[in-house]
PDB file of N, CA and C in Angstrom:
ATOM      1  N   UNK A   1       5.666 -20.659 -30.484  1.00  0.00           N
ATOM      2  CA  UNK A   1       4.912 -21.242 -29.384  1.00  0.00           C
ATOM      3  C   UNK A   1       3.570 -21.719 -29.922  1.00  0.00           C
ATOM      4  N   UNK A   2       3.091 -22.772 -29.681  1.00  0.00           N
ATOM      5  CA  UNK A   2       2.132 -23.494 -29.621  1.00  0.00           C
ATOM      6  C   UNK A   2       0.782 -23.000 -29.047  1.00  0.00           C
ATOM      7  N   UNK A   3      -0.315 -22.476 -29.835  1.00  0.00           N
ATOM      8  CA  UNK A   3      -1.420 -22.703 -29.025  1.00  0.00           C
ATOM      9  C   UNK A   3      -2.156 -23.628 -27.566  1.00  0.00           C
ATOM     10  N   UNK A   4      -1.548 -24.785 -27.701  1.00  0.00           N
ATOM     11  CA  UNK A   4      -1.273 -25.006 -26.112  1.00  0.00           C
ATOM     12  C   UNK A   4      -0.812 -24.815 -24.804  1.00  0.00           C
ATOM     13  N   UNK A   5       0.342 -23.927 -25.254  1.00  0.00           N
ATOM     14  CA  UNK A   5       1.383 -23.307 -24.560  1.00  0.00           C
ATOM     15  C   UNK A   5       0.827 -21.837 -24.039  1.00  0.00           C
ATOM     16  N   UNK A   6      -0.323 -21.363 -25.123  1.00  0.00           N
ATOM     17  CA  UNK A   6      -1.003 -19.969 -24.727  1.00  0.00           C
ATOM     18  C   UNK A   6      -1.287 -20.097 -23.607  1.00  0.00           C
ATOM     19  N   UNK A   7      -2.106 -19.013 -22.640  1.00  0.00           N
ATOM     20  CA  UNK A   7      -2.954 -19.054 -21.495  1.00  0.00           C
ATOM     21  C   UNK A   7      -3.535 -17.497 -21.236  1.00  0.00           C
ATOM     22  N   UNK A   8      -5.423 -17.825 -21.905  1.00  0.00           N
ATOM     23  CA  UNK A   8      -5.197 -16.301 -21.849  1.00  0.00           C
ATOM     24  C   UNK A   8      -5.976 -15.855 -20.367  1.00  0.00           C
ATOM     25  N   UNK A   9      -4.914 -14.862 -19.948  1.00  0.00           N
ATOM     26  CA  UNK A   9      -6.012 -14.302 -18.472  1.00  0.00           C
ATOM     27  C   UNK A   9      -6.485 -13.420 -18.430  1.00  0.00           C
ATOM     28  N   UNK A  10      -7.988 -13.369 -18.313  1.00  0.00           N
ATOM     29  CA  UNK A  10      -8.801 -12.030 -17.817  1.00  0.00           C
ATOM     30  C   UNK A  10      -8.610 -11.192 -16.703  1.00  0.00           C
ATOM     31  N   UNK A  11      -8.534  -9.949 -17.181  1.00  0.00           N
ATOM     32  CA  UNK A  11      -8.639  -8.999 -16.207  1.00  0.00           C
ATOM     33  C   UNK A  11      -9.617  -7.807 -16.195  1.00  0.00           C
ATOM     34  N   UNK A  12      -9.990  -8.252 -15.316  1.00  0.00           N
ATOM     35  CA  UNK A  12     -11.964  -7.370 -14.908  1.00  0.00           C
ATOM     36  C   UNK A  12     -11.149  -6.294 -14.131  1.00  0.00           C
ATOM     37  N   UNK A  13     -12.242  -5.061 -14.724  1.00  0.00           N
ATOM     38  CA  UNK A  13     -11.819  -3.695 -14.144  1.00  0.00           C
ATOM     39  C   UNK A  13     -11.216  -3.645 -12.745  1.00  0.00           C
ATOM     40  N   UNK A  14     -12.566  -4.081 -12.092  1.00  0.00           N
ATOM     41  CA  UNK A  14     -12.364  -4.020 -10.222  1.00  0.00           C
ATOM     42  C   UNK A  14     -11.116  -4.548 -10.445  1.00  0.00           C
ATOM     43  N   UNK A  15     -10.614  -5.651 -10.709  1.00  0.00           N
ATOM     44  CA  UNK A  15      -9.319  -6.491 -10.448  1.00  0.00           C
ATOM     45  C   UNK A  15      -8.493  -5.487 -10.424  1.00  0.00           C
ATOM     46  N   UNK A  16      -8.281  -5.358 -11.711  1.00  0.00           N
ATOM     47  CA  UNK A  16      -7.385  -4.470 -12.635  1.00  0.00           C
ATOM     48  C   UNK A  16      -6.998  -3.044 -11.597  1.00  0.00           C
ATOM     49  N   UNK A  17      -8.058  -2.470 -10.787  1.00  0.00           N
ATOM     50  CA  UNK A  17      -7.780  -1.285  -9.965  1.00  0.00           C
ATOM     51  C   UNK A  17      -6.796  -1.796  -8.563  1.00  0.00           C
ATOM     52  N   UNK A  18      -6.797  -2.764  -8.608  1.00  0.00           N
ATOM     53  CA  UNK A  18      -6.111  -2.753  -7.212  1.00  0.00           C
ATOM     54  C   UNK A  18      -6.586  -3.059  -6.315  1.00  0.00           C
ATOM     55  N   UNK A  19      -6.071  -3.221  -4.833  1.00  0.00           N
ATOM     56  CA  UNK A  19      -6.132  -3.023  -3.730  1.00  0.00           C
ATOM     57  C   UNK A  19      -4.819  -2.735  -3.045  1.00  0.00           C
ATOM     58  N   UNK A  20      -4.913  -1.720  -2.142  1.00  0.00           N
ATOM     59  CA  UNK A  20      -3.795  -0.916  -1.349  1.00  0.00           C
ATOM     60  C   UNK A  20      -3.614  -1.965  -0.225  1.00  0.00           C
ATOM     61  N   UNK A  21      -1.793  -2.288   0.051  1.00  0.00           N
ATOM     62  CA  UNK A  21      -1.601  -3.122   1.385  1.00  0.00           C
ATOM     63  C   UNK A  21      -0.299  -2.613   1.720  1.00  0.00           C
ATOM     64  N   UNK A  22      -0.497  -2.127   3.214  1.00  0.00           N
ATOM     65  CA  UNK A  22       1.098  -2.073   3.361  1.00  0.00           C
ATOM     66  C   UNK A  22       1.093  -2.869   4.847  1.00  0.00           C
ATOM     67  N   UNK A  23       0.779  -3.560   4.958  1.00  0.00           N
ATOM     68  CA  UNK A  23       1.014  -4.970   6.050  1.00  0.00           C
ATOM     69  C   UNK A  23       0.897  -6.715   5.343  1.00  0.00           C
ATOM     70  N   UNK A  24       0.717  -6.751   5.416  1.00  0.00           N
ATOM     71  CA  UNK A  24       0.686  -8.440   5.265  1.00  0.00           C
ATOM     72  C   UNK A  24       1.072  -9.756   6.339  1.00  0.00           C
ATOM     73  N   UNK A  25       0.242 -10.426   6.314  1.00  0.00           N
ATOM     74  CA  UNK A  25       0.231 -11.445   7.129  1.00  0.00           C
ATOM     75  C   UNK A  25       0.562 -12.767   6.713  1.00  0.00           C
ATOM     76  N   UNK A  26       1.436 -13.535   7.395  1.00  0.00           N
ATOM     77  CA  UNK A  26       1.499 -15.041   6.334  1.00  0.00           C
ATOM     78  C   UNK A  26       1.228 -15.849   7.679  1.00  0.00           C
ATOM     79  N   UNK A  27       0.975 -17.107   7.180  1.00  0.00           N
ATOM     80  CA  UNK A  27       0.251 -18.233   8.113  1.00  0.00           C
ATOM     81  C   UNK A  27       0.090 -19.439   7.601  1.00  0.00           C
ATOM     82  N   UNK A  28       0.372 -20.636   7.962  1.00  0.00           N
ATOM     83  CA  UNK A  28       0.939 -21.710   6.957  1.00  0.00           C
ATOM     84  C   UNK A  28       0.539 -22.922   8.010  1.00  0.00           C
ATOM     85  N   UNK A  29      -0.230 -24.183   6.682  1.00  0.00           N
ATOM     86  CA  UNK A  29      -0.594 -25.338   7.208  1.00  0.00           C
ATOM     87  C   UNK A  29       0.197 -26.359   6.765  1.00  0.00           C
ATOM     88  N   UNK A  30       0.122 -27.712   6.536  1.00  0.00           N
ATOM     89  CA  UNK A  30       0.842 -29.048   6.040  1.00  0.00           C
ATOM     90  C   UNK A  30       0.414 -28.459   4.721  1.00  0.00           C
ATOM     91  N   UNK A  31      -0.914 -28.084   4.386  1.00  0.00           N
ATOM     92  CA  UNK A  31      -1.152 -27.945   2.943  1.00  0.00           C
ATOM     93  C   UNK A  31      -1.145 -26.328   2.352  1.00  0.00           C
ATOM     94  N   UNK A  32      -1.471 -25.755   3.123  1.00  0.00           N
ATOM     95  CA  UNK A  32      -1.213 -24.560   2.352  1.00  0.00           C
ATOM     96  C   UNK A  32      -0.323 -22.893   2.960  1.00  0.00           C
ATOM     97  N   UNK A  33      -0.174 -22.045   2.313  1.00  0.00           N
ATOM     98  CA  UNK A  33      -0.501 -20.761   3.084  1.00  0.00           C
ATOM     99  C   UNK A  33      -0.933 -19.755   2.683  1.00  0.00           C
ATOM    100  N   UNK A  34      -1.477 -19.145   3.960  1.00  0.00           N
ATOM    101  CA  UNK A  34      -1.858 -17.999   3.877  1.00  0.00           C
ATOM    102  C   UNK A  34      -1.625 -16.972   4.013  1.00  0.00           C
ATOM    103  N   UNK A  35      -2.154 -15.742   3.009  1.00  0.00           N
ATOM    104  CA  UNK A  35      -1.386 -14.459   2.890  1.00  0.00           C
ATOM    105  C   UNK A  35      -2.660 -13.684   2.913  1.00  0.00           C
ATOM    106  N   UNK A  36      -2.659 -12.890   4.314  1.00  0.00           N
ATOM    107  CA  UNK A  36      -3.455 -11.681   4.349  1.00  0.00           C
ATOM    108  C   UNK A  36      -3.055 -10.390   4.073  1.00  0.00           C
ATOM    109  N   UNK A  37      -3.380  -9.374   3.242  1.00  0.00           N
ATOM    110  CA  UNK A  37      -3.182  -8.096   2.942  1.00  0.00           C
ATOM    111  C   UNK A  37      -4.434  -7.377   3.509  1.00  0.00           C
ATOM    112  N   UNK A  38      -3.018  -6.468   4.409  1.00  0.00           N
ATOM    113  CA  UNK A  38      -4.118  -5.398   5.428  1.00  0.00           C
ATOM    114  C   UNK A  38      -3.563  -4.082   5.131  1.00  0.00           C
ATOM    115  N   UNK A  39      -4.699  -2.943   5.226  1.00  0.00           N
ATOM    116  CA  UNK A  39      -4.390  -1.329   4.969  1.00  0.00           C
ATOM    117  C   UNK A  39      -4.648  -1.406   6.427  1.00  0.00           C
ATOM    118  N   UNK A  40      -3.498  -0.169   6.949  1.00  0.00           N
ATOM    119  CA  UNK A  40      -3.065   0.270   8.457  1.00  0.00           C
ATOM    120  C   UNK A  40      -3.272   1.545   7.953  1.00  0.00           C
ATOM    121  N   UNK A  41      -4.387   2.784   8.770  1.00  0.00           N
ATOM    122  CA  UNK A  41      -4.170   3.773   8.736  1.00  0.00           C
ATOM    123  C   UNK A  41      -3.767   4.067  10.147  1.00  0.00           C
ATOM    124  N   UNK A  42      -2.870   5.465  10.358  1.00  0.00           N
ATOM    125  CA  UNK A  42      -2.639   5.952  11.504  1.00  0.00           C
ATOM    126  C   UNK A  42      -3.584   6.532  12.054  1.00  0.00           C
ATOM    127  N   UNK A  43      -3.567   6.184  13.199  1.00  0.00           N
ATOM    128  CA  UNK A  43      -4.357   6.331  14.795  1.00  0.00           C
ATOM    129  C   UNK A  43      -5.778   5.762  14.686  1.00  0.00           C
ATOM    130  N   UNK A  44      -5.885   4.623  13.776  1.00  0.00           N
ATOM    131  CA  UNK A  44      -7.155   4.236  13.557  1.00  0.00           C
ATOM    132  C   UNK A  44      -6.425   2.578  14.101  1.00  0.00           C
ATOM    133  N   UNK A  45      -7.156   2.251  15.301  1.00  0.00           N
ATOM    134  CA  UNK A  45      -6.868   0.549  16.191  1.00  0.00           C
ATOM    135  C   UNK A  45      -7.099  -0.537  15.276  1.00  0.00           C
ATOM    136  N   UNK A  46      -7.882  -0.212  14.643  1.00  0.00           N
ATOM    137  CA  UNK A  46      -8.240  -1.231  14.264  1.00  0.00           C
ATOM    138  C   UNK A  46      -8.365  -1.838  12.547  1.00  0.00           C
ATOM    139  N   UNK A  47      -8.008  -2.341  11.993  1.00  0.00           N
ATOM    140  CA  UNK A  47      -7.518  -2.704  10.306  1.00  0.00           C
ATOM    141  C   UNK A  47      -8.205  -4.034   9.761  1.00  0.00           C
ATOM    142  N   UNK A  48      -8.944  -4.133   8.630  1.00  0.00           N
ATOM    143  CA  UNK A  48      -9.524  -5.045   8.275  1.00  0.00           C
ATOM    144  C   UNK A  48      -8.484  -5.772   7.643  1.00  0.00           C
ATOM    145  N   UNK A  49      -8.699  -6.828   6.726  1.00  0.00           N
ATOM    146  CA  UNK A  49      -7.659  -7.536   5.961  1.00  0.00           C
ATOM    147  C   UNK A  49      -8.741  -7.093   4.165  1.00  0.00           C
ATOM    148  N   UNK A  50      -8.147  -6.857   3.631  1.00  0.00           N
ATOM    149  CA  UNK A  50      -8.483  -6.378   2.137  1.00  0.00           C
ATOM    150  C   UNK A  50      -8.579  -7.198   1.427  1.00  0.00           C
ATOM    151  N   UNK A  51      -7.588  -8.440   1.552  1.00  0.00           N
ATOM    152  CA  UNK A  51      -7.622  -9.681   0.475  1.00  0.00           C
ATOM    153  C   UNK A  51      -6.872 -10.792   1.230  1.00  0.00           C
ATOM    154  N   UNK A  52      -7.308 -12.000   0.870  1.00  0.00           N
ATOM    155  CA  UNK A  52      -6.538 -13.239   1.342  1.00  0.00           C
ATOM    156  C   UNK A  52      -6.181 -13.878  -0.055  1.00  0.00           C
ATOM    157  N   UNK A  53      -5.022 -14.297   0.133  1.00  0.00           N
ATOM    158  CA  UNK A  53      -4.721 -15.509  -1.238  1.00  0.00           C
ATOM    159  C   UNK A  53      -4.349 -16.718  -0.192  1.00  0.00           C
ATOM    160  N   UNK A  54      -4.624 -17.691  -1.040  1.00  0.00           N
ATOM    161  CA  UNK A  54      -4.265 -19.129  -0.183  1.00  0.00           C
ATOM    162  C   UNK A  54      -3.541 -19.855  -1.517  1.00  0.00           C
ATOM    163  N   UNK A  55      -2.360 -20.185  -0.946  1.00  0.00           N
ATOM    164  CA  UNK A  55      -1.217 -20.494  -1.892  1.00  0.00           C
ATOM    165  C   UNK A  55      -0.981 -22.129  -1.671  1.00  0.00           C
ATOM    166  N   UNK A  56      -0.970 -23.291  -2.447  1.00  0.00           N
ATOM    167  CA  UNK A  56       0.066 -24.831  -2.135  1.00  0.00           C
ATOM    168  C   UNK A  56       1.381 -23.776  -1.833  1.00  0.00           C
ATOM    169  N   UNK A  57       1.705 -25.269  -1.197  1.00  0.00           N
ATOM    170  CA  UNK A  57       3.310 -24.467  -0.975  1.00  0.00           C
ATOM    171  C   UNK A  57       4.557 -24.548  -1.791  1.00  0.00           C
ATOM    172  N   UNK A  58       4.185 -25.538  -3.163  1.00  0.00           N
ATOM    173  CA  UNK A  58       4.465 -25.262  -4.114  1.00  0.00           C
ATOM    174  C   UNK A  58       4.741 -23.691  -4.797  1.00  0.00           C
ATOM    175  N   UNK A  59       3.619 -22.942  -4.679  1.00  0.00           N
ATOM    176  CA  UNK A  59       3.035 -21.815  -5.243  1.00  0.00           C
ATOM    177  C   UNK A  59       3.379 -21.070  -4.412  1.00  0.00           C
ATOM    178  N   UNK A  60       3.820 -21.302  -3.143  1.00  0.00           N
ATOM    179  CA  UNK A  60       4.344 -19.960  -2.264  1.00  0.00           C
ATOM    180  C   UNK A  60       6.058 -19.946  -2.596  1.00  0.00           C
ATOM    181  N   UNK A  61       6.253 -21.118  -2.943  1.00  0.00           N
ATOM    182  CA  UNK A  61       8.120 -21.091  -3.006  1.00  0.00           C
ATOM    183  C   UNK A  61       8.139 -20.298  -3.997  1.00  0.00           C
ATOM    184  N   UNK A  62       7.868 -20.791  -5.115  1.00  0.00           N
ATOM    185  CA  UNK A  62       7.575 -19.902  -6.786  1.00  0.00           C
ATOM    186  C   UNK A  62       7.179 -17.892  -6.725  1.00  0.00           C
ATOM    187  N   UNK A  63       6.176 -18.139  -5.486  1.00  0.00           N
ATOM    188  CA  UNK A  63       5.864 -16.871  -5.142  1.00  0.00           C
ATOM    189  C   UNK A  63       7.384 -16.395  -4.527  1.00  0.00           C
ATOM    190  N   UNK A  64       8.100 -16.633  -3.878  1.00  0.00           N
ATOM    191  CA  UNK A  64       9.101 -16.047  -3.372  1.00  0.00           C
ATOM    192  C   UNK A  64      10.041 -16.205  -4.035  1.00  0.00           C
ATOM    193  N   UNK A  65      10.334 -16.843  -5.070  1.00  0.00           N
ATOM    194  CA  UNK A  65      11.046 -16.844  -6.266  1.00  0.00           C
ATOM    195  C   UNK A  65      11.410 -15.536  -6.946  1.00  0.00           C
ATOM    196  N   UNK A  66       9.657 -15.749  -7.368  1.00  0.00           N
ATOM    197  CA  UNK A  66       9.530 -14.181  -8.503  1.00  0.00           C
ATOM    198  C   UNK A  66       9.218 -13.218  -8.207  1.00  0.00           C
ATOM    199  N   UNK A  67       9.150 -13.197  -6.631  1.00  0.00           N
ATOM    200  CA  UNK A  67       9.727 -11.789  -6.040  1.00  0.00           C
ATOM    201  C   UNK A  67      10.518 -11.174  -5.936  1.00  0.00           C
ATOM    202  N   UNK A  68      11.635 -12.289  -5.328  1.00  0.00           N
ATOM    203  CA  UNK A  68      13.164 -11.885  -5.348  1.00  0.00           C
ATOM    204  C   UNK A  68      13.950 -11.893  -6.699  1.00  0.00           C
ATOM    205  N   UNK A  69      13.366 -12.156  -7.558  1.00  0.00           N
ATOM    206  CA  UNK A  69      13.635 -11.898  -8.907  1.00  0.00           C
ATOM    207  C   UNK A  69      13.259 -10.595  -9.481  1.00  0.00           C
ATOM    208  N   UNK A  70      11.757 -10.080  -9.284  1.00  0.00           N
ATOM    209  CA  UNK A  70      11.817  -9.099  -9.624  1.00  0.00           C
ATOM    210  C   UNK A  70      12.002  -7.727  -8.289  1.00  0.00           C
ATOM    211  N   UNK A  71      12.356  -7.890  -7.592  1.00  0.00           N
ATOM    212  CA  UNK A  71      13.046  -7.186  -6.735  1.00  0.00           C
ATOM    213  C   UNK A  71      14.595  -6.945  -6.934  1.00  0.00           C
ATOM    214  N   UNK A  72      15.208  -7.961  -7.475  1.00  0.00           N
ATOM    215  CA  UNK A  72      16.682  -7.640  -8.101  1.00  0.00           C
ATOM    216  C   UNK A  72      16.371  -6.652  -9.217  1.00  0.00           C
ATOM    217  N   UNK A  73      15.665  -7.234  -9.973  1.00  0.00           N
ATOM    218  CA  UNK A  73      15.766  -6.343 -11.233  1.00  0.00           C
ATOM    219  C   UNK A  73      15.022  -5.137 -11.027  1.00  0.00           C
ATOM    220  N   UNK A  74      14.555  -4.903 -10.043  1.00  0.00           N
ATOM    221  CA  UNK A  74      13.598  -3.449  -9.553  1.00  0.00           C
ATOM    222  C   UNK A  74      15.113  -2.211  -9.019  1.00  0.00           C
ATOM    223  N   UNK A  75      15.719  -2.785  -8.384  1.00  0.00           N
ATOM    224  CA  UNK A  75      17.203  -2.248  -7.714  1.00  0.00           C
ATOM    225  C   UNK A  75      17.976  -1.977  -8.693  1.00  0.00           C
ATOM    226  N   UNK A  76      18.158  -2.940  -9.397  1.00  0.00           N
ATOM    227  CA  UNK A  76      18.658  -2.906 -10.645  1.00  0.00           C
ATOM    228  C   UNK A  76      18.777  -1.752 -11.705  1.00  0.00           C
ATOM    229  N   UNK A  77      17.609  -1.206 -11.855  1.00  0.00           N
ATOM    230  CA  UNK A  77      17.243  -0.307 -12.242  1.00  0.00           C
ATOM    231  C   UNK A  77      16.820   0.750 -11.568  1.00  0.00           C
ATOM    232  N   UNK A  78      16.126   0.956 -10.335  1.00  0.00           N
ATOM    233  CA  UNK A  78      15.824   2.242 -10.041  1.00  0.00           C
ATOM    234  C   UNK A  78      16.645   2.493  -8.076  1.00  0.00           C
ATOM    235  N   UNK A  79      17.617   1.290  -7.826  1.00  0.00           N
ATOM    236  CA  UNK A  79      18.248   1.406  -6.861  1.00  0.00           C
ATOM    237  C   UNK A  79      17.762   0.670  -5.593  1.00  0.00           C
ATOM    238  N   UNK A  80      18.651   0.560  -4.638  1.00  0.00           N
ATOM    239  CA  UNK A  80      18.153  -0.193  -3.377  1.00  0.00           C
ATOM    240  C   UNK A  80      16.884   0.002  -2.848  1.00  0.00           C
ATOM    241  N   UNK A  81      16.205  -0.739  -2.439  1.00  0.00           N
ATOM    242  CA  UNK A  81      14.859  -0.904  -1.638  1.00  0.00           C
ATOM    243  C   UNK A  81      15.216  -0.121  -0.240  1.00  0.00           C
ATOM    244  N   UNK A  82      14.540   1.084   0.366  1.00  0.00           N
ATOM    245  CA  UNK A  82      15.338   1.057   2.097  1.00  0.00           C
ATOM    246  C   UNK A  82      13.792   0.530   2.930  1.00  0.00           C
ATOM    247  N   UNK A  83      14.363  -0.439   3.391  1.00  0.00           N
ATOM    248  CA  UNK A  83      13.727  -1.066   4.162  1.00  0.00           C
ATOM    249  C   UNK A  83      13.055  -0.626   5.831  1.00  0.00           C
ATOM    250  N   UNK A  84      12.733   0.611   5.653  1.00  0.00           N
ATOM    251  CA  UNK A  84      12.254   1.016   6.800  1.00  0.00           C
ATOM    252  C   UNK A  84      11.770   0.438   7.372  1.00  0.00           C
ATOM    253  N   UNK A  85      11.591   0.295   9.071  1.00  0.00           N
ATOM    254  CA  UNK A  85      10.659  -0.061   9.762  1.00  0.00           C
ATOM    255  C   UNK A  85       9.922   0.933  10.266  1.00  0.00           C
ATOM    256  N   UNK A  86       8.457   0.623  10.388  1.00  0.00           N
ATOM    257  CA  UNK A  86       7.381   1.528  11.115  1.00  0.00           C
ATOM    258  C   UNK A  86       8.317   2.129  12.502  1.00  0.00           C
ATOM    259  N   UNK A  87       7.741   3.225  12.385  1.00  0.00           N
ATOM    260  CA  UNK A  87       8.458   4.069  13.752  1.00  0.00           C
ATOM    261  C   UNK A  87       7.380   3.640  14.918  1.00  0.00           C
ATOM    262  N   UNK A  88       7.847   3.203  15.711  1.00  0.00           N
ATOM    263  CA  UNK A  88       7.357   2.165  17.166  1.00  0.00           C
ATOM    264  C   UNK A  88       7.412   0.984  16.765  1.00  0.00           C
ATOM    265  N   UNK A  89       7.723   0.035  16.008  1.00  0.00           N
ATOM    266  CA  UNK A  89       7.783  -1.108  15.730  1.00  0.00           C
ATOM    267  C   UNK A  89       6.291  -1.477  15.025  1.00  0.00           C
ATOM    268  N   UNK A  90       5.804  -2.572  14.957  1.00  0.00           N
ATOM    269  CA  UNK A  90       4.918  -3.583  14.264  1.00  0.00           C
ATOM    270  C   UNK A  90       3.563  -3.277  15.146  1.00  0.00           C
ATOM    271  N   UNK A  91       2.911  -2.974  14.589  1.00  0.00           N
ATOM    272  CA  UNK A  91       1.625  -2.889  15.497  1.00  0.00           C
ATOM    273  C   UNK A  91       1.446  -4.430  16.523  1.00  0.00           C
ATOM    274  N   UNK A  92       0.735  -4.510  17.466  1.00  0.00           N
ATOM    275  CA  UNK A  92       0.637  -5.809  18.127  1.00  0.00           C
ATOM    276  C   UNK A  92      -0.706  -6.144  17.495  1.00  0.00           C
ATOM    277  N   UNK A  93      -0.702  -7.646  17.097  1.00  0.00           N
ATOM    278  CA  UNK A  93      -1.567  -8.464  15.746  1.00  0.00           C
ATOM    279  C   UNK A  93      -2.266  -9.145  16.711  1.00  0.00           C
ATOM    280  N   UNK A  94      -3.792  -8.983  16.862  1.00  0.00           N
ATOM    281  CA  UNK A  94      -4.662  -9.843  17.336  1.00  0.00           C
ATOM    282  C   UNK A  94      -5.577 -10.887  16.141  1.00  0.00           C
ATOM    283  N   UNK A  95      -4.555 -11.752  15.640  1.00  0.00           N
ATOM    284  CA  UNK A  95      -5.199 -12.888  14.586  1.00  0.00           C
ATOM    285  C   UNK A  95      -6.209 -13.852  14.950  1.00  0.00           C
ATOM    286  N   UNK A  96      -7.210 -13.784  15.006  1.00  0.00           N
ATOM    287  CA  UNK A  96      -7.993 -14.820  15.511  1.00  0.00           C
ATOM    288  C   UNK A  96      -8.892 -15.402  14.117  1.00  0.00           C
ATOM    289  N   UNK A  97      -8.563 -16.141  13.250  1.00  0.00           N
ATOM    290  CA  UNK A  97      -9.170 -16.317  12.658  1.00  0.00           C
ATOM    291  C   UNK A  97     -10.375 -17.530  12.913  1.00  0.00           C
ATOM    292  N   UNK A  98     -11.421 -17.036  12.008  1.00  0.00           N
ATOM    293  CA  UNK A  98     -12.903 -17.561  12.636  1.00  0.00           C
ATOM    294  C   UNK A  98     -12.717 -18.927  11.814  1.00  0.00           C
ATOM    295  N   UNK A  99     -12.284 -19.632  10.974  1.00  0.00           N
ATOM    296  CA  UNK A  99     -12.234 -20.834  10.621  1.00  0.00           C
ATOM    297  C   UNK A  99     -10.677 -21.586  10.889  1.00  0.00           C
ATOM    298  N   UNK A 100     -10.647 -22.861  10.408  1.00  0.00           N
ATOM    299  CA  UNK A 100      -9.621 -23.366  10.019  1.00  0.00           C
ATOM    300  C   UNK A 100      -9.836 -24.566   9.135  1.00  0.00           C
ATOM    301  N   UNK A 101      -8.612 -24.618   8.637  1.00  0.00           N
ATOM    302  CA  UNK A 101      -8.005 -26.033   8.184  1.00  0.00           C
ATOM    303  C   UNK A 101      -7.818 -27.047   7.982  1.00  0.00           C
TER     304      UNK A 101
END
């Protein structure tokens, strides 16, 4: 491979630690979408969003690509995903976001 072909990416500590999501939100324009990651604790109403990515939709197909790619090969190896649902269903989502598009 070619030094052109390289691409090197930084990863800064904070990055590198994470952020915890077990909700997510998607939301989609002519040009892009959006993906909010939210932490839900129990019996607490109310949940911030932790991170937004804003994807072309190019970059969201690709994103769902190499998910379901590495989700095969995750099963693959350590067995089926069980897909629980939250016990009472989905919290009810008051999205109001303060800009747009």
């Amino acid at each position: 491979m070619s030094d052109q072909n390289q691409l090197n990416i930084e990863l800064t500590d904070d990055v590198a630690e994470g952020v915890y999501s077990n909700l997510a939100i998607i939301a989609h324009s002519q040009s892009e979408f959006v993906v909010d990651f939210i932490k839900l604790l129990p019996n607490v109403p109310k949940a911030k969003v932790k991170s937004r990515i804003i994807l072309t939709p190019s970059h969201a197909k690709r994103l769902l690509a190499a998910l379901a790619d590495n989700i095969k090969k995750y099963e693959a190896q350590y067995g089926l995903i069980d897909e629980q649902k939250p016990q009472g269903g989905y919290p009810p989502i008051n999205f109001n976001p303060s800009t747009q598009a």
